[in-house]
C-alpha atoms as a PDB file:
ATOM      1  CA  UNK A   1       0.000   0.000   0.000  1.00  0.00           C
ATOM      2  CA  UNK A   2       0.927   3.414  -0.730  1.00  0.00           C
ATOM      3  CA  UNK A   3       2.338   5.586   1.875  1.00  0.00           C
ATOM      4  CA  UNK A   4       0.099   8.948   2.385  1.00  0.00           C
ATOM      5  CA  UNK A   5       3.687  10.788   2.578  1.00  0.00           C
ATOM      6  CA  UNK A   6       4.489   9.214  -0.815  1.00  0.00           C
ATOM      7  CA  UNK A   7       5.432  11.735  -3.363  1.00  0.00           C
ATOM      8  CA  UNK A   8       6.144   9.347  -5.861  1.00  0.00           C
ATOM      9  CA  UNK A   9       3.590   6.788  -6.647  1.00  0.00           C
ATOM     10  CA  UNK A  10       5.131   3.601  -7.908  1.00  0.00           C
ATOM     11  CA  UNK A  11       3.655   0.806  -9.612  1.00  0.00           C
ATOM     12  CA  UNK A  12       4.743  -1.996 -11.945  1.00  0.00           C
ATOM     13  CA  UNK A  13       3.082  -4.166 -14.590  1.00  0.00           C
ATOM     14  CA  UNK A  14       3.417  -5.987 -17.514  1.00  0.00           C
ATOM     15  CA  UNK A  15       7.641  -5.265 -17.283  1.00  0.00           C
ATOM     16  CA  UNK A  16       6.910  -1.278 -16.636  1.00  0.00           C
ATOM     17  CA  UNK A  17       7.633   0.427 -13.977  1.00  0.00           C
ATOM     18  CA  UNK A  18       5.752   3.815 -13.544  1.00  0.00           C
ATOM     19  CA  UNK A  19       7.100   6.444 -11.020  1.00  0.00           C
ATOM     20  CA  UNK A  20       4.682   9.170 -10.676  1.00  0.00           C
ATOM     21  CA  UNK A  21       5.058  12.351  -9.105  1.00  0.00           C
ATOM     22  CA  UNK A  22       2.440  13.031  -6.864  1.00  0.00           C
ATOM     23  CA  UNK A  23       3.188  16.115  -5.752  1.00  0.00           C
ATOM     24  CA  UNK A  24       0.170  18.601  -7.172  1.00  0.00           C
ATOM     25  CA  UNK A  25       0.241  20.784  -4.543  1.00  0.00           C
ATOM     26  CA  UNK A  26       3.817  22.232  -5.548  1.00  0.00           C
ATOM     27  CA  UNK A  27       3.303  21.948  -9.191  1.00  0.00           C
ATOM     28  CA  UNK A  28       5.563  18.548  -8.494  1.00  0.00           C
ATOM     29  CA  UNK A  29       8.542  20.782  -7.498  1.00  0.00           C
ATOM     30  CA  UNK A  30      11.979  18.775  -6.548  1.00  0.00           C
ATOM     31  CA  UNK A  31      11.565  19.206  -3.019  1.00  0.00           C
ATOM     32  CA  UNK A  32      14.472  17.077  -0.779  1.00  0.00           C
ATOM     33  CA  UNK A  33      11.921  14.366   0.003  1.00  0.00           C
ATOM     34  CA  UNK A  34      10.526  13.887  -3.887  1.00  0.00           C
ATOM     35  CA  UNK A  35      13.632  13.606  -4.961  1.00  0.00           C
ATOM     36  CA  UNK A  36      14.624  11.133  -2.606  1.00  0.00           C
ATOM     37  CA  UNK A  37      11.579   9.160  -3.153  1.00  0.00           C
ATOM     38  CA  UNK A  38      12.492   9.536  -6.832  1.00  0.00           C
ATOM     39  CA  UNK A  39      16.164   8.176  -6.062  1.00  0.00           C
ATOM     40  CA  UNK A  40      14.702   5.102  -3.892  1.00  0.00           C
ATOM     41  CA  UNK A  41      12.138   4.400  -6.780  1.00  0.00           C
ATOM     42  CA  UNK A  42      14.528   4.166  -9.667  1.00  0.00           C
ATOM     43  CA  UNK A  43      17.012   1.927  -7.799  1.00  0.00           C
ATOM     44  CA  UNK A  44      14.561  -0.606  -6.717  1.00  0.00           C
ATOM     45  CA  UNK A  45      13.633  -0.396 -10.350  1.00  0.00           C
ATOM     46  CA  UNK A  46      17.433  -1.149 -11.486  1.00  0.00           C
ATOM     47  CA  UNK A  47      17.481  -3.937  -8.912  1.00  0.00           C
ATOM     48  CA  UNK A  48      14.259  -5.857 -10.003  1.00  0.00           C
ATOM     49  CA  UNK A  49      14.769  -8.100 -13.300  1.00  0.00           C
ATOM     50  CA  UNK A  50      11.466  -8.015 -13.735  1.00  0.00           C
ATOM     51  CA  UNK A  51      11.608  -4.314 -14.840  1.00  0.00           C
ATOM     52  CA  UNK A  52      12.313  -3.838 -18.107  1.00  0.00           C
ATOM     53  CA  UNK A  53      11.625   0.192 -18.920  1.00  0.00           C
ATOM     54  CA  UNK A  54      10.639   2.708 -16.209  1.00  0.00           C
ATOM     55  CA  UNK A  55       8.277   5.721 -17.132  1.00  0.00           C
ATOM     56  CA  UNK A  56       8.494   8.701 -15.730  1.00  0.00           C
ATOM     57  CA  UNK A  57       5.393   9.954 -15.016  1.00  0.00           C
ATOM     58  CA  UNK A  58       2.884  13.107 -12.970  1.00  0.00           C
ATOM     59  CA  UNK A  59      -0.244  13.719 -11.662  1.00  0.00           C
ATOM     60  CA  UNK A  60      -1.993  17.082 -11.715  1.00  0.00           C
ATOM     61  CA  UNK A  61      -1.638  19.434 -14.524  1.00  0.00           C
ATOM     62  CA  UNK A  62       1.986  20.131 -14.428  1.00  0.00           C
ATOM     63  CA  UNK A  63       4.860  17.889 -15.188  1.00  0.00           C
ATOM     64  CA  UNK A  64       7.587  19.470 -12.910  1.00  0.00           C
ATOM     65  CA  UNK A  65       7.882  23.130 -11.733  1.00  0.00           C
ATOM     66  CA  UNK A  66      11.735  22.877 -10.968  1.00  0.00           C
ATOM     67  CA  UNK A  67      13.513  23.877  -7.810  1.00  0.00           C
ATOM     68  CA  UNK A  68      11.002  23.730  -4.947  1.00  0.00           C
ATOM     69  CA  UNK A  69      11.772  27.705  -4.253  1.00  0.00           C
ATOM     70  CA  UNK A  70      10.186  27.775  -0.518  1.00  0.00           C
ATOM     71  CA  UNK A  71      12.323  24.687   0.556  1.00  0.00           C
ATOM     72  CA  UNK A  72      15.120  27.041  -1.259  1.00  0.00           C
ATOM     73  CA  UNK A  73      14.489  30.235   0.661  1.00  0.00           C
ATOM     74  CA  UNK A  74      14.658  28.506   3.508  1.00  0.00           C
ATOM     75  CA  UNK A  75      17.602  26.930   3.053  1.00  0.00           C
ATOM     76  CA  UNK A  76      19.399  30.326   2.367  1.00  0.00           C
ATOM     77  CA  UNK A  77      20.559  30.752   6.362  1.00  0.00           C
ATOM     78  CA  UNK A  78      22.573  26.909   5.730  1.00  0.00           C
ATOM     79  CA  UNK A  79      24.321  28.044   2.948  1.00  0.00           C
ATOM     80  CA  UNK A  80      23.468  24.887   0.814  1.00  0.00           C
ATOM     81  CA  UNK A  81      19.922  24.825  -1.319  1.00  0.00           C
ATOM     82  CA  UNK A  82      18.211  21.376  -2.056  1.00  0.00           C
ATOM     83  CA  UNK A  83      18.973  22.100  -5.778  1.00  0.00           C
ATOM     84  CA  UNK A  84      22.239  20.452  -5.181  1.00  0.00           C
ATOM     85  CA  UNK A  85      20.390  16.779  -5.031  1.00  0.00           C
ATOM     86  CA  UNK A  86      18.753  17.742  -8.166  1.00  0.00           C
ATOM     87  CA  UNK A  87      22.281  16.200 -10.107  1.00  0.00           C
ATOM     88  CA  UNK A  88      22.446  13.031  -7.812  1.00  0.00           C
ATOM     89  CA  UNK A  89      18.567  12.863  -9.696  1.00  0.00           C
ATOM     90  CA  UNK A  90      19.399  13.351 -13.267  1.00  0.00           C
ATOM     91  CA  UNK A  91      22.728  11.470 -13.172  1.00  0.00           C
ATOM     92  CA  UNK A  92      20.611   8.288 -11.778  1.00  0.00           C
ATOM     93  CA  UNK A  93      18.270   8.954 -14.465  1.00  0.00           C
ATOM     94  CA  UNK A  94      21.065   9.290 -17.479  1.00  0.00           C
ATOM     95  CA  UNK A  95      23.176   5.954 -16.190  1.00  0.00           C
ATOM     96  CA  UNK A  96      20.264   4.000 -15.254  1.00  0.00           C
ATOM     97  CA  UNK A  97      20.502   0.478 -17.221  1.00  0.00           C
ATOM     98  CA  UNK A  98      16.758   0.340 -18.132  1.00  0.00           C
ATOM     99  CA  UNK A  99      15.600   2.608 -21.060  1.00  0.00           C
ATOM    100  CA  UNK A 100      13.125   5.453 -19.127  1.00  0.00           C
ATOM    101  CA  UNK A 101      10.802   7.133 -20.527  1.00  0.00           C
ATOM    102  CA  UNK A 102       9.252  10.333 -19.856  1.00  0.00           C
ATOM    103  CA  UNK A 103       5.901  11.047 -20.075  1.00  0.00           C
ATOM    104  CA  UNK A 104       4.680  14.761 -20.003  1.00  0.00           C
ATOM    105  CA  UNK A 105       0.956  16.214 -20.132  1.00  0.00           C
ATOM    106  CA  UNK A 106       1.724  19.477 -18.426  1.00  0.00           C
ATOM    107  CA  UNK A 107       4.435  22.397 -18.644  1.00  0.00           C
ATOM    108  CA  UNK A 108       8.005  22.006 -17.219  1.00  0.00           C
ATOM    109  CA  UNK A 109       9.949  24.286 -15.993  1.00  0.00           C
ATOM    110  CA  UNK A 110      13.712  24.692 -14.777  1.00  0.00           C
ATOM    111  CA  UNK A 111      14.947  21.399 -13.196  1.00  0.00           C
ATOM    112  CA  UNK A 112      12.031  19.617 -14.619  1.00  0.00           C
ATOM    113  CA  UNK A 113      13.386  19.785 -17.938  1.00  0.00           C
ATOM    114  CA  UNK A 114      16.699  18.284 -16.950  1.00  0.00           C
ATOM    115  CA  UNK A 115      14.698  15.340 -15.783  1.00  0.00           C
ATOM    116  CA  UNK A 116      12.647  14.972 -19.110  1.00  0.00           C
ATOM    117  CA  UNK A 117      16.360  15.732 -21.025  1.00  0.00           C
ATOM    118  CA  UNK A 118      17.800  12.697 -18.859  1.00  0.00           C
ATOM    119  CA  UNK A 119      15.496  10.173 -19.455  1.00  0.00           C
ATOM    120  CA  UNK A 120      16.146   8.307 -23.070  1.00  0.00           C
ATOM    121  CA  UNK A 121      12.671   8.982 -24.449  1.00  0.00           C
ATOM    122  CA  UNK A 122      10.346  11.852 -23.862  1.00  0.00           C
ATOM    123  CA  UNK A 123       6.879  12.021 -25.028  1.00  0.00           C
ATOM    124  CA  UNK A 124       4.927  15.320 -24.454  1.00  0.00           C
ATOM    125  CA  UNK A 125       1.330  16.883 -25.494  1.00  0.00           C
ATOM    126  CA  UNK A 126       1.739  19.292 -28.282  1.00  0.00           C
ATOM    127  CA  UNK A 127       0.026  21.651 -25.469  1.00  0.00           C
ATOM    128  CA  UNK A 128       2.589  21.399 -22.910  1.00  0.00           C
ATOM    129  CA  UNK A 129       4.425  24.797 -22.229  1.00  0.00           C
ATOM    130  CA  UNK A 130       8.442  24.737 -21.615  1.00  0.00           C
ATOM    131  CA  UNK A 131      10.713  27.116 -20.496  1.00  0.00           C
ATOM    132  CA  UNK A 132      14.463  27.676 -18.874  1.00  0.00           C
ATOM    133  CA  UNK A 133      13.261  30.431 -16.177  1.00  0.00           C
ATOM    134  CA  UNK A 134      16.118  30.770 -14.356  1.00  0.00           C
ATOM    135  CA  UNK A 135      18.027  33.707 -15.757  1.00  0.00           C
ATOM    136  CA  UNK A 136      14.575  35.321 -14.846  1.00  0.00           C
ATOM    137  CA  UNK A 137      15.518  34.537 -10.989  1.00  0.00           C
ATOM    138  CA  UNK A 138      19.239  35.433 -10.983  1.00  0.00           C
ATOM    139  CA  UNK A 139      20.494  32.004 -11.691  1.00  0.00           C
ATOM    140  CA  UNK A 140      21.190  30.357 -14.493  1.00  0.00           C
ATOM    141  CA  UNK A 141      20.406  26.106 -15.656  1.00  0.00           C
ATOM    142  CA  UNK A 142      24.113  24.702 -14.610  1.00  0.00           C
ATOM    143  CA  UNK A 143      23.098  21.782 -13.432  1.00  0.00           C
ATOM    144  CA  UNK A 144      20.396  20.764 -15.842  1.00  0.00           C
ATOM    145  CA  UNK A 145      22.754  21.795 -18.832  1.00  0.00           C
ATOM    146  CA  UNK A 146      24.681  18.246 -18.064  1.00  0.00           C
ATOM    147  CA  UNK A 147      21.668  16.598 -19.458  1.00  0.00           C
ATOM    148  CA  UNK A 148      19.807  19.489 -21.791  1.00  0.00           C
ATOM    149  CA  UNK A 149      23.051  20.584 -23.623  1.00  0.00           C
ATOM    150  CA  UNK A 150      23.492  16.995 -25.309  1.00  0.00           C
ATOM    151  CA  UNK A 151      19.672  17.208 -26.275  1.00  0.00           C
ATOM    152  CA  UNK A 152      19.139  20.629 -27.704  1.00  0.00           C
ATOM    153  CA  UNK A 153      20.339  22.181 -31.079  1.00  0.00           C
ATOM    154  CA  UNK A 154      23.077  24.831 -29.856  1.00  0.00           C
ATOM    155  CA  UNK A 155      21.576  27.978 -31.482  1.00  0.00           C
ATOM    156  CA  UNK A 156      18.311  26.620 -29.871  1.00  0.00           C
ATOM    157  CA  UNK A 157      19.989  26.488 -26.973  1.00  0.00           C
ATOM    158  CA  UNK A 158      21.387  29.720 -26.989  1.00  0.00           C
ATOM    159  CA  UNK A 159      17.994  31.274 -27.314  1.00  0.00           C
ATOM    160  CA  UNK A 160      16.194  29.430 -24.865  1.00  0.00           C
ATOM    161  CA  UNK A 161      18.622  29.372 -22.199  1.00  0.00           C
ATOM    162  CA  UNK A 162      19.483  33.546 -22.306  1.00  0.00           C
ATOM    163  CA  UNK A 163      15.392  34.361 -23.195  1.00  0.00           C
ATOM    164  CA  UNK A 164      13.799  32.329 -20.783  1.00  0.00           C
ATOM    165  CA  UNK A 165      10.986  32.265 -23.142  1.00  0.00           C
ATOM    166  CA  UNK A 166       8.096  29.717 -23.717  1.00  0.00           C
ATOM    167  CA  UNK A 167       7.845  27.325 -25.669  1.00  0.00           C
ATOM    168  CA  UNK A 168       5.030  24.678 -26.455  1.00  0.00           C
ATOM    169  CA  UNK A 169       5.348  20.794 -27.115  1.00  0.00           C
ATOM    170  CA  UNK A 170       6.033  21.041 -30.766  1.00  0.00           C
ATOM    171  CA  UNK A 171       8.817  23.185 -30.679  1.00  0.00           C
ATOM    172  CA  UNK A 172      10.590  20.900 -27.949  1.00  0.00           C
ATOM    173  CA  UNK A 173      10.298  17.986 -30.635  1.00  0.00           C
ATOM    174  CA  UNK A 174      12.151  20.475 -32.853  1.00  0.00           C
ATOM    175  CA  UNK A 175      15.090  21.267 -31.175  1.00  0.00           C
ATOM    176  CA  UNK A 176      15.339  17.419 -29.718  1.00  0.00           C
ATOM    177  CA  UNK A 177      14.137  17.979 -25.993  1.00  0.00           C
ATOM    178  CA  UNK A 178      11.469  15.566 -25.969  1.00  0.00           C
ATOM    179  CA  UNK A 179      11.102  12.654 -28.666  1.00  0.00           C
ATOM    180  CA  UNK A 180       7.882  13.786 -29.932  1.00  0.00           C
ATOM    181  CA  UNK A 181       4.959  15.767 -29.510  1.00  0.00           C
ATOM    182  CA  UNK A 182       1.513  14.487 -29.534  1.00  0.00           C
ATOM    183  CA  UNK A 183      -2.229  15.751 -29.223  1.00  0.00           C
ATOM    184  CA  UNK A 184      -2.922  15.348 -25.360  1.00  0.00           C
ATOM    185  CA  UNK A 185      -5.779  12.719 -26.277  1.00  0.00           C
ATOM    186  CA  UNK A 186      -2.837  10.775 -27.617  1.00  0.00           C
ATOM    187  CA  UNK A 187      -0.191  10.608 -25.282  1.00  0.00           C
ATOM    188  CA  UNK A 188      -0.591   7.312 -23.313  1.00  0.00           C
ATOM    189  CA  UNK A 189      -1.160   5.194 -26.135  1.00  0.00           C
ATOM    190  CA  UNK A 190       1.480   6.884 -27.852  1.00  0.00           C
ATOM    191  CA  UNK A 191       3.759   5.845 -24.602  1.00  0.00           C
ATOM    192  CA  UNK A 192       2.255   2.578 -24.569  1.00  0.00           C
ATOM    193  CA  UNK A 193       3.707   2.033 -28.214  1.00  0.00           C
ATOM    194  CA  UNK A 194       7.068   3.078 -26.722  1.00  0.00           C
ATOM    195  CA  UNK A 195       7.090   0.473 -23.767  1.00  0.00           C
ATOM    196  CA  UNK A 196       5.475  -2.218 -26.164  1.00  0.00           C
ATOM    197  CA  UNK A 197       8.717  -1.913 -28.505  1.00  0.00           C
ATOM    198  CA  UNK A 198      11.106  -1.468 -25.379  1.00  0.00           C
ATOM    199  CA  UNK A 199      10.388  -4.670 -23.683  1.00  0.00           C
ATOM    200  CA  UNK A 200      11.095  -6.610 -27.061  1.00  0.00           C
ATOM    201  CA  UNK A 201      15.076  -5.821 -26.394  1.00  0.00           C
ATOM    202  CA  UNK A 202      17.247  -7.803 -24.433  1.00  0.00           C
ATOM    203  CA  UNK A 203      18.041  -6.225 -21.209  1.00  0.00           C
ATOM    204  CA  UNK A 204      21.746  -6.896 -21.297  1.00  0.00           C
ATOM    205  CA  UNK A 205      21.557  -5.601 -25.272  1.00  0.00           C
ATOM    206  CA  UNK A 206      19.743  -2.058 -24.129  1.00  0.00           C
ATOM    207  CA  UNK A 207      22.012  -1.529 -21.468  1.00  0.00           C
ATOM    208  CA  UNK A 208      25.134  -1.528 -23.894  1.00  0.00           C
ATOM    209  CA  UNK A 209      22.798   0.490 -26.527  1.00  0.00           C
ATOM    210  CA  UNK A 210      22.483   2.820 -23.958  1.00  0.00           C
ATOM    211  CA  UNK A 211      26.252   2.631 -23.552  1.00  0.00           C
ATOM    212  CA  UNK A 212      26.982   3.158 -27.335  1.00  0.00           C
ATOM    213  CA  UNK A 213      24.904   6.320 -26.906  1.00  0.00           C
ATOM    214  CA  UNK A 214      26.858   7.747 -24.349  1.00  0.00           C
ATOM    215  CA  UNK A 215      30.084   6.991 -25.993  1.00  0.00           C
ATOM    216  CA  UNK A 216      32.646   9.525 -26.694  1.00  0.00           C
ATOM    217  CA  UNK A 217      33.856  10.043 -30.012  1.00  0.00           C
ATOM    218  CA  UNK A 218      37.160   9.366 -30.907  1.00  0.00           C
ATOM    219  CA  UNK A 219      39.192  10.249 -33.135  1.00  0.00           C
ATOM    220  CA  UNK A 220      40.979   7.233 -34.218  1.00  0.00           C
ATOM    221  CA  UNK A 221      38.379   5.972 -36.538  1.00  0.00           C
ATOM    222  CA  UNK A 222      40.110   2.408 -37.432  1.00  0.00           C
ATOM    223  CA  UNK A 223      41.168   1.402 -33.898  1.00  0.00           C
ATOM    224  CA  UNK A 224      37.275   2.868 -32.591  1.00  0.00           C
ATOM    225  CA  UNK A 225      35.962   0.349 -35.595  1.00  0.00           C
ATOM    226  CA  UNK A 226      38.084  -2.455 -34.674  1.00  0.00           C
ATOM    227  CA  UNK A 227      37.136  -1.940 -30.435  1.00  0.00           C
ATOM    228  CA  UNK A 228      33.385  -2.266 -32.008  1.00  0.00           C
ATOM    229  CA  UNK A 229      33.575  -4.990 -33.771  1.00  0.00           C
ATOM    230  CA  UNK A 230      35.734  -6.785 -30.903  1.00  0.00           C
ATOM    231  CA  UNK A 231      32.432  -5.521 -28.433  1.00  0.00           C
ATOM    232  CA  UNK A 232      29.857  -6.424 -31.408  1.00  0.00           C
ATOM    233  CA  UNK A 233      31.341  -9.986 -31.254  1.00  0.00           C
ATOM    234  CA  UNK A 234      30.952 -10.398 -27.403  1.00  0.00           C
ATOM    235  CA  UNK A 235      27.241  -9.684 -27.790  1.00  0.00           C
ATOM    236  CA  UNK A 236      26.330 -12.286 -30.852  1.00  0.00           C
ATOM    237  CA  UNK A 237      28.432 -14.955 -28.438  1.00  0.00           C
ATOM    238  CA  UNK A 238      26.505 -13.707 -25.383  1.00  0.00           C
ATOM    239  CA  UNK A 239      23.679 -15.906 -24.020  1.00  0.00           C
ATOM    240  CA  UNK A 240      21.455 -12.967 -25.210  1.00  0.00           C
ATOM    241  CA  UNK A 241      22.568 -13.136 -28.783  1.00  0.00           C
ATOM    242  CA  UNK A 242      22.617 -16.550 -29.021  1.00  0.00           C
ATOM    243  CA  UNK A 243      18.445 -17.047 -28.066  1.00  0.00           C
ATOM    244  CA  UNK A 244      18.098 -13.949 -29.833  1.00  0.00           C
ATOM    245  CA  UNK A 245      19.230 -15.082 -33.063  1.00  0.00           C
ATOM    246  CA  UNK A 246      17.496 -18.793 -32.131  1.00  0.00           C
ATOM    247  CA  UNK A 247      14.253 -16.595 -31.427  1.00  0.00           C
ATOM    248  CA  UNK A 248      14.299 -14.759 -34.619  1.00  0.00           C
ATOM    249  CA  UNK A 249      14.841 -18.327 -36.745  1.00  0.00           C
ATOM    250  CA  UNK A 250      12.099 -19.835 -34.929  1.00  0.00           C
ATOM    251  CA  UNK A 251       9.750 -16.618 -35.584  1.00  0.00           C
ATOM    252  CA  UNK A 252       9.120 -16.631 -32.019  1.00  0.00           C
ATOM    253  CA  UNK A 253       9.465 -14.098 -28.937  1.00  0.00           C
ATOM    254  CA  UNK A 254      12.690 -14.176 -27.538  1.00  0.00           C
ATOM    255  CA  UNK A 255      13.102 -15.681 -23.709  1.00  0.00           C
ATOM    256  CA  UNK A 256      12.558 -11.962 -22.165  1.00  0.00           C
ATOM    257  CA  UNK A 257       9.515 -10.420 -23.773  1.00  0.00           C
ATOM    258  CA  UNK A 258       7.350 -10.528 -20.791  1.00  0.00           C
ATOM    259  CA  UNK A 259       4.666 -13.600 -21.488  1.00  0.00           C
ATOM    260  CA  UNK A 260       1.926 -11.334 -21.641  1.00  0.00           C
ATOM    261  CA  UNK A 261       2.752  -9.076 -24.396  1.00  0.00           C
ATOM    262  CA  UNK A 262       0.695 -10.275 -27.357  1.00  0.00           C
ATOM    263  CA  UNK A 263       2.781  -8.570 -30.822  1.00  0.00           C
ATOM    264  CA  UNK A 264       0.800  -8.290 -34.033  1.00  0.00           C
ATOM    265  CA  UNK A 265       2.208 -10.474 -36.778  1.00  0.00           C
ATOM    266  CA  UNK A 266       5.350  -8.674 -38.555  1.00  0.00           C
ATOM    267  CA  UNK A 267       6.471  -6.857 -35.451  1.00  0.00           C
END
């Protein structure tokens, strides 16, 4: 049963696991004890083979308002501010094993959008309303930019980031903040679609996808080709690759799609 203190819902089925902020009172801001509910909810996630994506999810009408300002105010007389957990929260996001996806009906603002720019996939409603606030405030997004800066398109950046200006759904598909941008009526079958394909990977496989994607360029290109195709060859020989390329003769799932899911012929 949930707590009543809970500010992140959790629940699992069918391979997903859904941690929802359930803060609607603060807009969903990243107070100390959300984001430490957060923290405990994505581990357990990690730790359980059963879980094969994690969603990212909200109640109320807004996604995330960022900073929780009145935990921040008064936190001034300590000298520290809660926004220093926020990177402890998007760097378990970014390295987390599973593929997460984001799901976001409302606006974002400020620290929320480093957690949508962490996760690996991001869904929004063409409605929702973004924007980087905090030169607006005095501050600036330092600690988001670890996760944002990879995502946006630099001159997009540039204008976002010094204007602090809105901007709606679509336009964050644009510049590559969210994955895509869909009419709100839309949205959870259109992350439905997202966890159906997810669960079809291997978990070992997504993992090292996940690693690829993270992977600095070099600038040796024959000895980065030849340290590919030495890691390429590990995975065919891997227990994975081997029932995944047994699965594929047989035309059958492969050993990890969770039993339930029921594909469509040709997926």
């Amino acid at each position: 049963m949930t707590s009543p203190d809970a500010l992140v819902r959790v629940t699992t089925a069918r391979g997903v696991t859904t941690l929802t902020l359930d803060s609607p009172h603060n807009r969903n801001a990243l107070s100390t004890p959300l984001m430490t509910q957060l923290l405990d909810g994505l581990a357990a996630a990690v730790a359980d083979d059963g879980v094969r994506v994690v969603v990212l999810d909200h109640t109320g009408p807004v996604f995330c308002s960022g900073a929780d300002l009145k935990e921040t105010a008064a936190a001034y007389a300590s000298g520290t501010v809660p926004a220093g957990m926020l990177g402890d929260v998007l760097a378990a996001v970014w390295e987390c094993p599973k593929p997460v996806v984001a799901r976001v009906a409302g606006p974002a603002r400020a620290g929320g959008l480093g957690l949508i720019a962490a996760a690996d996939l991001a869904v929004c409603a063409q409605e929702a309303t973004f924007a980087f606030t905090e030169v607006r405030i005095g501050v600036i997004p330092a600690v988001i930019s670890a996760t944002v800066l990879p995502r946006l398109h630099p001159r997009a950046a540039a204008e976002l980031y010094l204007t602090g200006d809105t901007f709606d759904g679509r336009r964050a598909a644009e510049v590559g903040l969210v994955t895509a941008a869909v009419p709100a009526a839309e949205l959870d079958a259109a992350v439905a679609r997202y966890c159906d394909s997810l669960v079809r990977g291997a978990p070992g496989a997504l993992a090292g996808a996940k690693g690829l994607l993270r992977r600095p360029a070099s600038t040796d290109l024959r000895a980065e080709i030849a340290d590919l195709a030495t890691l390429s060859t590990g995975y065919f020989l891997s227990d994975e690759g081997r029932e995944g390329v047994l699965a594929f003769r047989e035309k059958r799932p492969a050993s990890w799609v969770p039993g339930d899911y029921r594909f469509p012929p040709g997926r």
